[in-house]
C-alpha atoms as a PDB file:
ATOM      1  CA  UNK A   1     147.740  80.831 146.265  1.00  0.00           C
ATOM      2  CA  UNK A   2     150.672  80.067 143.699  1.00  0.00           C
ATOM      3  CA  UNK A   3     150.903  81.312 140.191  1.00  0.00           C
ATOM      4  CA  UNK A   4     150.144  77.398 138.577  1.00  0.00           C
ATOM      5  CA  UNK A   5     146.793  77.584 141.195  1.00  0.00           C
ATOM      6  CA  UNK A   6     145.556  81.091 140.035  1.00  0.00           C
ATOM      7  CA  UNK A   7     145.588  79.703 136.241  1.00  0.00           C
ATOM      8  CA  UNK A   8     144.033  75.926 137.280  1.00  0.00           C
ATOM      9  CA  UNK A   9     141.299  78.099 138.838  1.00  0.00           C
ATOM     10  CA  UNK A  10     140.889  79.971 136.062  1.00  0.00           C
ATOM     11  CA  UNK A  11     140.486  77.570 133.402  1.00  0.00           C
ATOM     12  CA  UNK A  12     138.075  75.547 135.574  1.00  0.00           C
ATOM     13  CA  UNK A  13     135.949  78.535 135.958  1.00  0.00           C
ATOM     14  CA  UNK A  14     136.235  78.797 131.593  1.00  0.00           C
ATOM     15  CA  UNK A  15     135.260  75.608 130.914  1.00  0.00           C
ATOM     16  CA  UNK A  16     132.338  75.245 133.700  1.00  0.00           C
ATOM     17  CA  UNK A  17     130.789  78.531 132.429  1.00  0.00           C
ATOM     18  CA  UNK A  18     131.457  77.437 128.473  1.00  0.00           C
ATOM     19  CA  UNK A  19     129.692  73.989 130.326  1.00  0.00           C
ATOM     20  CA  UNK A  20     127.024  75.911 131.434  1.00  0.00           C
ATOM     21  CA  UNK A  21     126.281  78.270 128.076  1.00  0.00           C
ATOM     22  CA  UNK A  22     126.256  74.720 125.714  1.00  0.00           C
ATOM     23  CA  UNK A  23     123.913  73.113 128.066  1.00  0.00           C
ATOM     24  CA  UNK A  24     121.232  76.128 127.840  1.00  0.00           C
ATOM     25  CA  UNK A  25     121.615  75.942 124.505  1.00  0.00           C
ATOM     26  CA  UNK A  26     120.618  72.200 124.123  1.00  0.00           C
ATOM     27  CA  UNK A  27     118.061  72.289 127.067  1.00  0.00           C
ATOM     28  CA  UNK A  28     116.712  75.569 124.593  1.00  0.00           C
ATOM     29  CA  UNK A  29     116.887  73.784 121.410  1.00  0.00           C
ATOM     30  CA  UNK A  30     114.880  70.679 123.172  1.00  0.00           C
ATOM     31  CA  UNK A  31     112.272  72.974 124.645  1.00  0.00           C
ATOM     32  CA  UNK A  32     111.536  74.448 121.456  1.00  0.00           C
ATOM     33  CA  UNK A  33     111.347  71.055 119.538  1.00  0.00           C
ATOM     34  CA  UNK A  34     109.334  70.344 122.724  1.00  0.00           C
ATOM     35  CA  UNK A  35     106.702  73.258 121.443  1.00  0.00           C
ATOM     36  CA  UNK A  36     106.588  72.818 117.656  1.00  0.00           C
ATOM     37  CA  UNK A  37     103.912  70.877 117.048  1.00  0.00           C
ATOM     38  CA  UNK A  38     104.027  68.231 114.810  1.00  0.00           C
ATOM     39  CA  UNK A  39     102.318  68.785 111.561  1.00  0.00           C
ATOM     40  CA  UNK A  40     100.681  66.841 108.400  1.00  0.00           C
ATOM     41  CA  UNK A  41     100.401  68.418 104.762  1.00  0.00           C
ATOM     42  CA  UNK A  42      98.057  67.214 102.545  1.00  0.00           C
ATOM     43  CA  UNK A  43      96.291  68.127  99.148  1.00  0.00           C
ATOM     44  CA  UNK A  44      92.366  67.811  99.301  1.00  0.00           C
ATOM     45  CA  UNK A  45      90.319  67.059  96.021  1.00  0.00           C
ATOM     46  CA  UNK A  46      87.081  68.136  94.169  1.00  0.00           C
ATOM     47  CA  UNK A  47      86.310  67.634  91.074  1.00  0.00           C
ATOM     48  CA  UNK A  48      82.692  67.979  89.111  1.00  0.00           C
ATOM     49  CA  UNK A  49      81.274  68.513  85.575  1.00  0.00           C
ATOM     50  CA  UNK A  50      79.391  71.936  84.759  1.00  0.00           C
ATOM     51  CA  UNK A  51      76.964  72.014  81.621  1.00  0.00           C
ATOM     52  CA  UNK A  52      77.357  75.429  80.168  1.00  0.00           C
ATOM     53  CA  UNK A  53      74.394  77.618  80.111  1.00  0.00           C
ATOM     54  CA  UNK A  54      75.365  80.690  78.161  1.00  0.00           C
ATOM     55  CA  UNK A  55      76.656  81.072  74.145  1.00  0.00           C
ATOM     56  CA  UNK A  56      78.225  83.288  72.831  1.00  0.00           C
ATOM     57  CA  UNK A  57      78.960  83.051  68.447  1.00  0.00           C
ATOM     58  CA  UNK A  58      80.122  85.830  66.081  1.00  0.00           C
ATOM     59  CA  UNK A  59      80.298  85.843  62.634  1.00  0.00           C
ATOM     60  CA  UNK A  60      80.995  88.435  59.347  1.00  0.00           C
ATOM     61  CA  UNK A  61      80.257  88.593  55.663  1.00  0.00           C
ATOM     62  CA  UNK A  62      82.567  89.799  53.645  1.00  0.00           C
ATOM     63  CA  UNK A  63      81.607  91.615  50.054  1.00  0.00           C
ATOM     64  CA  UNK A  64      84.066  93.167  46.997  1.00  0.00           C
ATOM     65  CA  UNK A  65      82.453  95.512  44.555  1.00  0.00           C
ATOM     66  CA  UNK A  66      84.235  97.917  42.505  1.00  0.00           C
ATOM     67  CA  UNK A  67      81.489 100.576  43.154  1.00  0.00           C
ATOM     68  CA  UNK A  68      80.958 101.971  46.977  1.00  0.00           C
ATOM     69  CA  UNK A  69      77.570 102.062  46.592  1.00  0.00           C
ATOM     70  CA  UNK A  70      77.098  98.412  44.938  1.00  0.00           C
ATOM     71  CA  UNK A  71      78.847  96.987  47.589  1.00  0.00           C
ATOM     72  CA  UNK A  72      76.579  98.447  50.315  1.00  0.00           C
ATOM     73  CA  UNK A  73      73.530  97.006  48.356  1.00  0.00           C
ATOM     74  CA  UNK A  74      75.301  93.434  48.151  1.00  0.00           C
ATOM     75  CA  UNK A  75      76.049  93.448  51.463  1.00  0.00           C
ATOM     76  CA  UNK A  76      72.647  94.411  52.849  1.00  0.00           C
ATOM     77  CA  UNK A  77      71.100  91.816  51.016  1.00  0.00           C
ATOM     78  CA  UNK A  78      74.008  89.040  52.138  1.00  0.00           C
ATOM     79  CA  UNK A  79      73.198  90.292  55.863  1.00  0.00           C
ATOM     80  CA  UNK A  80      69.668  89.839  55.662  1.00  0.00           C
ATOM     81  CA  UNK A  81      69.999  86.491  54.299  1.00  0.00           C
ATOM     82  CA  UNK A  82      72.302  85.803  57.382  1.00  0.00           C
ATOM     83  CA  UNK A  83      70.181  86.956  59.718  1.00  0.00           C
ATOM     84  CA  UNK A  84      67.089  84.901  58.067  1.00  0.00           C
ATOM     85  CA  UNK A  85      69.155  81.702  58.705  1.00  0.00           C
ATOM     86  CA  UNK A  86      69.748  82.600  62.788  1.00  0.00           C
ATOM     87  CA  UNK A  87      65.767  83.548  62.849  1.00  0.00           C
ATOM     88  CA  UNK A  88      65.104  80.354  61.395  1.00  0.00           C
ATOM     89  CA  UNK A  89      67.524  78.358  63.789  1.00  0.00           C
ATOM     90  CA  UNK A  90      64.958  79.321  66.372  1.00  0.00           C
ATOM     91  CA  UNK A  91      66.659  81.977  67.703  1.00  0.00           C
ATOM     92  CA  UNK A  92      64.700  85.380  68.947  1.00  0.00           C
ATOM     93  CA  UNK A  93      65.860  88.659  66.800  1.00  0.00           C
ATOM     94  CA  UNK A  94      66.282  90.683  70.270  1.00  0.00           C
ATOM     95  CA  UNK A  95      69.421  88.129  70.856  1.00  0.00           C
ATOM     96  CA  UNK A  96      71.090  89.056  67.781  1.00  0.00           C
ATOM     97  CA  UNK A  97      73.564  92.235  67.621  1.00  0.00           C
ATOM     98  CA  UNK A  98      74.981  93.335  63.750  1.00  0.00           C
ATOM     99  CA  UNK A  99      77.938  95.912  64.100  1.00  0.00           C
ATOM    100  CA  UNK A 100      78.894  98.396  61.972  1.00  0.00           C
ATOM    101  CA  UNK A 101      80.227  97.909  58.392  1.00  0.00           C
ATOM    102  CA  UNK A 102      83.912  98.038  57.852  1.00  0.00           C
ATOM    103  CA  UNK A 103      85.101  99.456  54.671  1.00  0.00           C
ATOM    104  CA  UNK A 104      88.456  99.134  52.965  1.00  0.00           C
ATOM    105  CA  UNK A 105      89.609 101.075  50.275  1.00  0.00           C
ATOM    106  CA  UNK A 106      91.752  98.504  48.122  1.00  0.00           C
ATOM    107  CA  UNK A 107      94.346  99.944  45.373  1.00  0.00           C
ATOM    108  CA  UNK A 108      95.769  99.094  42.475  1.00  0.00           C
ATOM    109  CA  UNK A 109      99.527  97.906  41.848  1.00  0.00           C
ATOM    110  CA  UNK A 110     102.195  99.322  40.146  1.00  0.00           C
ATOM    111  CA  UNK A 111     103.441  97.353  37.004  1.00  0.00           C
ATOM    112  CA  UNK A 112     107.206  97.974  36.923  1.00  0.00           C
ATOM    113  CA  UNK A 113     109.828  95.913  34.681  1.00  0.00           C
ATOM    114  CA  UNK A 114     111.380  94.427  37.878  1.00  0.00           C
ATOM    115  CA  UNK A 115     109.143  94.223  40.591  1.00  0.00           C
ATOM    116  CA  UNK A 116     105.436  93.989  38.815  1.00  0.00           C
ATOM    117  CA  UNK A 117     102.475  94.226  41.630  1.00  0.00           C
ATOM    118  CA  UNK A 118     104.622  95.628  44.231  1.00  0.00           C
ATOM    119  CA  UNK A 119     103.500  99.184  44.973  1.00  0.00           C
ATOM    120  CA  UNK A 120     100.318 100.755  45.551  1.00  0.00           C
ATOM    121  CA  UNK A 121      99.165 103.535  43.440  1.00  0.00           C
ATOM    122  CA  UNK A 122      96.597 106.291  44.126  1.00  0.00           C
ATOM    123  CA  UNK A 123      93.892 104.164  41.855  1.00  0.00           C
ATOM    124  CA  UNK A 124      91.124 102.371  43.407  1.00  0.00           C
ATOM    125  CA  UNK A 125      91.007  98.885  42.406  1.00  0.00           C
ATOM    126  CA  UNK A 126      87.499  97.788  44.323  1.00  0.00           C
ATOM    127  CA  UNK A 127      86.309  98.284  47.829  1.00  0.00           C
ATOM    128  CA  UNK A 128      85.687  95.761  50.477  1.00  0.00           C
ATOM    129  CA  UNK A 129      82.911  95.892  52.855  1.00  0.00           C
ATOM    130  CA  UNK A 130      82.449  93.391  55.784  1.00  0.00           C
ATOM    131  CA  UNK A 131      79.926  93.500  58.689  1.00  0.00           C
ATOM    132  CA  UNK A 132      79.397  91.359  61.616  1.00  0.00           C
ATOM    133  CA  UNK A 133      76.871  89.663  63.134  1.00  0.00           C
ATOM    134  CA  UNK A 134      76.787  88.515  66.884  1.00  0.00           C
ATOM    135  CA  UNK A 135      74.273  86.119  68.886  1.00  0.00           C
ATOM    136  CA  UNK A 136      74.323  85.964  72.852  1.00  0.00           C
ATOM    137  CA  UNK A 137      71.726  82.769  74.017  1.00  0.00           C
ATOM    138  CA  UNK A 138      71.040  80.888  76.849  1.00  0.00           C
ATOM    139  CA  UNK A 139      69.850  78.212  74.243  1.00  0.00           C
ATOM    140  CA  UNK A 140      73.693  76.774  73.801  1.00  0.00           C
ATOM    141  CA  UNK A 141      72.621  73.932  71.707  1.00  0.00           C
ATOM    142  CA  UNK A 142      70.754  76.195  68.936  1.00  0.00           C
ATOM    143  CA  UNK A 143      73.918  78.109  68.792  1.00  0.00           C
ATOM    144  CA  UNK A 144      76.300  76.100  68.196  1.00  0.00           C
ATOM    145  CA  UNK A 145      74.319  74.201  65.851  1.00  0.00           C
ATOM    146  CA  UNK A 146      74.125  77.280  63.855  1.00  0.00           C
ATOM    147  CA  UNK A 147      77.726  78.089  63.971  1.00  0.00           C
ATOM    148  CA  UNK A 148      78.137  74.816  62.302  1.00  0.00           C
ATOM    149  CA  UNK A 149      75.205  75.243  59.647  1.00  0.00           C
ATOM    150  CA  UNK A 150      75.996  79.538  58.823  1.00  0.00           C
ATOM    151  CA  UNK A 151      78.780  78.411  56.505  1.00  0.00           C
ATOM    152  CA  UNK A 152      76.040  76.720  53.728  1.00  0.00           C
ATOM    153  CA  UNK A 153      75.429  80.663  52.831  1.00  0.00           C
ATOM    154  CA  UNK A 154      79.079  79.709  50.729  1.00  0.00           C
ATOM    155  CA  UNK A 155      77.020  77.804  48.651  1.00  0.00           C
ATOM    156  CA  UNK A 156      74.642  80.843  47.791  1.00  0.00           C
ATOM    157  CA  UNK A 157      77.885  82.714  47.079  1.00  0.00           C
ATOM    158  CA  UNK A 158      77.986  84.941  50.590  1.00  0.00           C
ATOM    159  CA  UNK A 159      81.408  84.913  51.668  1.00  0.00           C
ATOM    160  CA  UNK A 160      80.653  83.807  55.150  1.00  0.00           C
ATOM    161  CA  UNK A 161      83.206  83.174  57.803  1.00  0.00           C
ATOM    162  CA  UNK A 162      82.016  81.483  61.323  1.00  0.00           C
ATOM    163  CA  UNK A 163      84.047  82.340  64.608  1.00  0.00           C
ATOM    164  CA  UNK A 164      84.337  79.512  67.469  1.00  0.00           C
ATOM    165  CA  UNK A 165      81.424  79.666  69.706  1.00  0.00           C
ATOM    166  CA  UNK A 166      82.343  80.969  73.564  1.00  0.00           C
ATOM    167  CA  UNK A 167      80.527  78.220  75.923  1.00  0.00           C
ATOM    168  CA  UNK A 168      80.774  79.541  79.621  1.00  0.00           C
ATOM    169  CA  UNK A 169      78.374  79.181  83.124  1.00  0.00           C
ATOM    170  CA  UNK A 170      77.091  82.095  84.597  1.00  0.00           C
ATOM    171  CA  UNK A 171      76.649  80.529  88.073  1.00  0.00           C
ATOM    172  CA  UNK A 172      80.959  79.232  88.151  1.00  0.00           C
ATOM    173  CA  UNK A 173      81.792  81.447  90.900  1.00  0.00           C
ATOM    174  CA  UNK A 174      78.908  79.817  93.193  1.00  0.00           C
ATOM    175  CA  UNK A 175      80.310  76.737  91.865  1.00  0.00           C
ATOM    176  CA  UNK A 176      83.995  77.359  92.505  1.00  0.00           C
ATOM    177  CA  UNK A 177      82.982  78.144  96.468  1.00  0.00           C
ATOM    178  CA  UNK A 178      80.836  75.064  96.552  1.00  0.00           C
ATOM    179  CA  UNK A 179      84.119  72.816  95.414  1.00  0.00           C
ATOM    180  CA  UNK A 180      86.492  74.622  97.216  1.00  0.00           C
ATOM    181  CA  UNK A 181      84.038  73.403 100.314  1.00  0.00           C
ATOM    182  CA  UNK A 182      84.512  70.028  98.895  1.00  0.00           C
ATOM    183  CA  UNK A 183      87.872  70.068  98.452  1.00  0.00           C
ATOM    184  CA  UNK A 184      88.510  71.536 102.106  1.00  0.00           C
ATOM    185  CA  UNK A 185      86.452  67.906 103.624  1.00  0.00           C
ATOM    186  CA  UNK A 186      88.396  65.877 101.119  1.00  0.00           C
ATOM    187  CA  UNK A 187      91.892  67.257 102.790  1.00  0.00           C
ATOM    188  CA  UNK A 188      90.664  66.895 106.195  1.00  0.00           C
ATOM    189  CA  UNK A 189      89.698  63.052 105.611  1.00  0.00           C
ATOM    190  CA  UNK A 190      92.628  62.037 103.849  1.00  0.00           C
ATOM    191  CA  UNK A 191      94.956  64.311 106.856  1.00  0.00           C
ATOM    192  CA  UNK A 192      92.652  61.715 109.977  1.00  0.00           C
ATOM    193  CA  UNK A 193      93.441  58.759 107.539  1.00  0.00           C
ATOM    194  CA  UNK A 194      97.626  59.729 107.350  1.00  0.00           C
ATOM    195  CA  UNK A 195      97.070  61.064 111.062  1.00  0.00           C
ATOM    196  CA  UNK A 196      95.022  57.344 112.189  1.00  0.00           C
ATOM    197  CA  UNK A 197      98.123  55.497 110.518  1.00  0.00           C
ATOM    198  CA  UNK A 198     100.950  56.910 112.411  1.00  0.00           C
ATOM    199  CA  UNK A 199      98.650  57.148 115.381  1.00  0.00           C
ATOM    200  CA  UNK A 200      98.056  60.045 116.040  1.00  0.00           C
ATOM    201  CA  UNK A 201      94.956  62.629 115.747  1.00  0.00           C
ATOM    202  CA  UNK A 202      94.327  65.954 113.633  1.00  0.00           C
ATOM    203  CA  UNK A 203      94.604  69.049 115.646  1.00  0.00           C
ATOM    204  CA  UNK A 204      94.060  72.192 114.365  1.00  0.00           C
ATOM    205  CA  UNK A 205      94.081  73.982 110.688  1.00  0.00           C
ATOM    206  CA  UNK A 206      97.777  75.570 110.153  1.00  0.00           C
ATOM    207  CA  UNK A 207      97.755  76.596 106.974  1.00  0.00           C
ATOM    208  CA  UNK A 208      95.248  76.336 103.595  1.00  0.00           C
ATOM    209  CA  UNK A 209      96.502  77.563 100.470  1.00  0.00           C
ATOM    210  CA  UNK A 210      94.007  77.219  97.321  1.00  0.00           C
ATOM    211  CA  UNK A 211      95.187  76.162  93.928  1.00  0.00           C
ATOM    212  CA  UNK A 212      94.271  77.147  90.758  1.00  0.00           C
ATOM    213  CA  UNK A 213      90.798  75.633  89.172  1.00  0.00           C
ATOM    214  CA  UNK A 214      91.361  73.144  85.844  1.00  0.00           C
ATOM    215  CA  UNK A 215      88.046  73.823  83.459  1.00  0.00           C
ATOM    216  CA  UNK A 216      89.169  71.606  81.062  1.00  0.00           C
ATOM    217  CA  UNK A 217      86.911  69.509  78.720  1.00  0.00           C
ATOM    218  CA  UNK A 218      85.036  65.819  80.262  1.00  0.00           C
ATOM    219  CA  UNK A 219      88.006  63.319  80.494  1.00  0.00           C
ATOM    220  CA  UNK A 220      90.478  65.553  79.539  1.00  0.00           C
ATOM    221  CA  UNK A 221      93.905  65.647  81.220  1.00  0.00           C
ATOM    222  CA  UNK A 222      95.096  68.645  80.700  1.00  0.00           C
ATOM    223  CA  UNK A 223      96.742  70.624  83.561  1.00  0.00           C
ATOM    224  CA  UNK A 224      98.478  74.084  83.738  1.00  0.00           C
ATOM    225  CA  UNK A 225     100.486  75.953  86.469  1.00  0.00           C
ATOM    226  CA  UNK A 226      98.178  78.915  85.856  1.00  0.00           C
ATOM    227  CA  UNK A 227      94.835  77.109  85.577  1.00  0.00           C
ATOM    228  CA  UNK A 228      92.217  76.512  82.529  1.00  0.00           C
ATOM    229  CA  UNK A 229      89.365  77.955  81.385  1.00  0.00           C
ATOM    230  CA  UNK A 230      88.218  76.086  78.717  1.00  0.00           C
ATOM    231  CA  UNK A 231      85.409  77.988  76.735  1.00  0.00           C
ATOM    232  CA  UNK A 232      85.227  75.666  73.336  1.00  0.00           C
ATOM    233  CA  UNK A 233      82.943  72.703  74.621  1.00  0.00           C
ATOM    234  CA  UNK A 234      79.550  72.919  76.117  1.00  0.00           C
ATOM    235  CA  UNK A 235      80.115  70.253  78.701  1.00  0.00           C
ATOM    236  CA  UNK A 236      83.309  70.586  80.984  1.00  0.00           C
ATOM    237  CA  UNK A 237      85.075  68.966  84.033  1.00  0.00           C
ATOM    238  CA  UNK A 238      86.234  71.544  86.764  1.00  0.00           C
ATOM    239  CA  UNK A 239      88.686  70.368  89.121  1.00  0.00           C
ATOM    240  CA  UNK A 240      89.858  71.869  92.166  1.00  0.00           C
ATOM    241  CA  UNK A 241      92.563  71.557  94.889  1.00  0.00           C
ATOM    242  CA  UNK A 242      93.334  72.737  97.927  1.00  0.00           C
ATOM    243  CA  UNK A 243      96.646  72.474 100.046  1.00  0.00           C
ATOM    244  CA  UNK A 244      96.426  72.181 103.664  1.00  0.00           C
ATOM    245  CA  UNK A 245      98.456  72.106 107.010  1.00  0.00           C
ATOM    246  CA  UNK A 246      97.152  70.357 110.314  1.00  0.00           C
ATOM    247  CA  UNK A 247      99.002  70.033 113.542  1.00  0.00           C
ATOM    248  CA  UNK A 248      98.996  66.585 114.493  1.00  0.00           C
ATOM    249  CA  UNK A 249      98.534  65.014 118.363  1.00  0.00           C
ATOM    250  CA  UNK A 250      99.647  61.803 120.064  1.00  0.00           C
END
């Protein structure tokens, strides 16, 4: 065998083993397309209004006197008045919680040629006193009712000030499991109806991830990356989604 012969052999044997590595690679790359199964995402829906069955309301009173000891009797006598106007609202006295009295010592102000009022000097000017008062209820409507009606105790001269009222459901976890159910049959219907169209059938569950629930107020719109919780209306719409794989047959 010549010299030219040795090298044509060679370079024959290259290229049919280079043949032979490229075709195991496409016969590989087909087998595993072969395998993958063929797969459907789809987003399944639930969505249902709650009534909230829990309030919670604060409130404070708020009381300047010059002496300590006058402005303990004016506020005692401001409190009681605000508590007389939650008994009367209907409410029970072992739902109401008063916390303990604040008390500010307020100074007097410098007079100086330049800057008159700006610093504080070592004389008490008056004292200020506030105390709160707190209702927990079942009975939502009573409370938030009387969040709206505390603030006529301005016109008896108690400086009243009424917080927002904290509406939530104590069964929403039950709830949330219920509508993630829901939202789990929703994706399944709408994957058989994308499935049906391109006909084909829904094979197994791949993958379920579950979004974040929307408690947002009835017919409201509002959507956030990091979910709602929307405490400030007794009635509420909470919506749910859930994101799902399925392998899909012919």
């Amino acid at each position: 065998m010549n010299k030219h012969l040795s090298i044509a052999m060679f370079l024959l044997g290259a290229c049919l083993a280079l043949g032979f590595v490229y075709g195991m690679g496409k016969i590989s790359n087909a087998v595993a397309h072969f395998k993958r199964p063929e797969a459907i995402c789809v987003k399944g829906y639930a969505e249902r209004n709650i009534t909230s069955d829990t309030a919670q309301w604060n409130c404070c009173v708020t009381v300047r006197e010059r002496e300590l000891q006058a402005g303990y009797a004016r506020l005692k006598e401001q409190m009681e008045a605000c508590n007389k106007k939650v008994l009367n609202a209907g409410l029970p006295e072992k739902e109401i919680a008063v916390g303990a009295i604040e008390t500010t010592v307020v100074h007097k102000r410098s007079k100086g040629p330049t800057e008159p009022g700006t610093q504080e000097t070592t004389e008490i000017d008056h004292y200020e006193l506030i105390q709160s008062l707190g209702v927990a209820s079942k009975d939502v409507a009573k409370v938030d009712q009387l969040s709206k009606g505390i603030t006529d105790l301005i016109a008896e001269g108690i400086e009243v000030r009424s917080q927002p009222v904290q509406f939530t459901c104590s069964q929403l976890e039950k709830v949330k499991l219920e509508m993630i159910a829901e939202a789990a049959r929703d994706g399944k219907e709408r994957a058989a109806i994308l499935a049906e169209r391109s006909n084909g059938n829904v094979g197994p569950l791949i993958s379920a991830d579950q979004g974040v629930f929307q408690i947002v107020p009835v017919n409201s719109t509002e959507v956030s990356s990091e979910g709602i919780y929307n405490t400030e209306t007794i009635e509420k719409t909470i919506k749910a989604v859930v994101t799902m794989q399925f392998a899909v047959g012919k």
